[in-house]
C-alpha atoms as a PDB file:
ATOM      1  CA  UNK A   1      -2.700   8.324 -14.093  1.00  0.00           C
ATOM      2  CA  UNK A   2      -6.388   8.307 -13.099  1.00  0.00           C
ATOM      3  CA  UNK A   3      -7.436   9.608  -9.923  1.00  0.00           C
ATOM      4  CA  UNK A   4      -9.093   7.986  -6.955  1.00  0.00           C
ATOM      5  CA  UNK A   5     -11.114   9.237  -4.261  1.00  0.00           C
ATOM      6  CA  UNK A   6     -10.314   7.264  -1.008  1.00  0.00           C
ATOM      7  CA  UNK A   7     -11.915   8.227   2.651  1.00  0.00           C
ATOM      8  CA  UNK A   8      -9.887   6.881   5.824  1.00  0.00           C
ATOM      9  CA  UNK A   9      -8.381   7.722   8.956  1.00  0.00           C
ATOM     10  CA  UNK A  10      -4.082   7.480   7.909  1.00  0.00           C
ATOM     11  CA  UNK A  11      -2.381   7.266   5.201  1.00  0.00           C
ATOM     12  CA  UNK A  12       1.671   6.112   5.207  1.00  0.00           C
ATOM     13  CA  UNK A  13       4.141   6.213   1.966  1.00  0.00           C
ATOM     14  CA  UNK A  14       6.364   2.973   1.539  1.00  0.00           C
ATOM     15  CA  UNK A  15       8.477   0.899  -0.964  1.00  0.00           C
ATOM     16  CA  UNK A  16       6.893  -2.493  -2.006  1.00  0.00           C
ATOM     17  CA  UNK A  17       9.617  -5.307  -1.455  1.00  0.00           C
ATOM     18  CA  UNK A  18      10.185  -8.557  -2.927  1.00  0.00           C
ATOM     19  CA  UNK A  19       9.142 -11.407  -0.803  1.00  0.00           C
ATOM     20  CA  UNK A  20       8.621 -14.836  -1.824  1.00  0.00           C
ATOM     21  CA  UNK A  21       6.728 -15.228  -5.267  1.00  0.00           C
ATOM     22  CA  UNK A  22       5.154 -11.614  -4.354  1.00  0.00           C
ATOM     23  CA  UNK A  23       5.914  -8.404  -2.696  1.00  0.00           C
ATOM     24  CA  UNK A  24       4.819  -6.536   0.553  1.00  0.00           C
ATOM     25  CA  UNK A  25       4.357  -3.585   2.205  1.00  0.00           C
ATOM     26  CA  UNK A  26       4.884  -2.208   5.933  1.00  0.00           C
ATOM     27  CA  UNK A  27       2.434  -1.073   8.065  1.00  0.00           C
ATOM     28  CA  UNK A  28       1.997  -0.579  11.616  1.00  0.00           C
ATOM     29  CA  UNK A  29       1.323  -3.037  13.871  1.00  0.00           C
ATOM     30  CA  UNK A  30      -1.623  -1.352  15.446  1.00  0.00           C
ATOM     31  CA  UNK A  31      -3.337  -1.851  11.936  1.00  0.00           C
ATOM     32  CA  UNK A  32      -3.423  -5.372  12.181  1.00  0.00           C
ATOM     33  CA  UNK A  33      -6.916  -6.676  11.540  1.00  0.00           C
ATOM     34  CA  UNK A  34      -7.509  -3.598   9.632  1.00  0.00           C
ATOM     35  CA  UNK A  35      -9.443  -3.187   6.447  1.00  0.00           C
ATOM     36  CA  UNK A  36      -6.887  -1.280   4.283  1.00  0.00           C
ATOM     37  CA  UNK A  37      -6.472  -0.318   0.191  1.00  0.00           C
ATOM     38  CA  UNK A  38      -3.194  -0.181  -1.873  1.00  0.00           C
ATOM     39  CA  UNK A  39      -2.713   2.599  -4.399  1.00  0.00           C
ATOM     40  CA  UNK A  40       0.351   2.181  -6.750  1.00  0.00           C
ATOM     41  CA  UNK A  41       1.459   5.731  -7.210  1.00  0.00           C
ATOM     42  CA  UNK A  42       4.337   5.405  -9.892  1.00  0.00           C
ATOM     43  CA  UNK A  43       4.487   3.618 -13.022  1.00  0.00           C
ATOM     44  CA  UNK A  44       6.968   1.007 -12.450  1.00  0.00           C
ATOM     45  CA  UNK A  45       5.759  -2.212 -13.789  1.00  0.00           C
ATOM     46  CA  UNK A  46       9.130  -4.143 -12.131  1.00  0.00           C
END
């Protein structure tokens, strides 16, 4: 796993889920417009 320094204000954990020909992920409303990163943490290539 390689390691990644990331500087922000909140972080939240969630499942990826199927949606169409991709996937998504939850977030809060009040991030909407946000700037925001995705890390995969585990090593599921599903």
């Amino acid at each position: 796993m390689d390691r990644h320094g990331i500087e922000g204000h909140e972080v939240i954990e969630g499942e990826v889920k199927a949606t169409g020909n991709g996937a998504h992920v939850l977030v809060p409303k009040r991030w909407r417009g946000a700037d925001v990163k995705i890390v995969r943490t585990s090593d599921h290539d599903g």
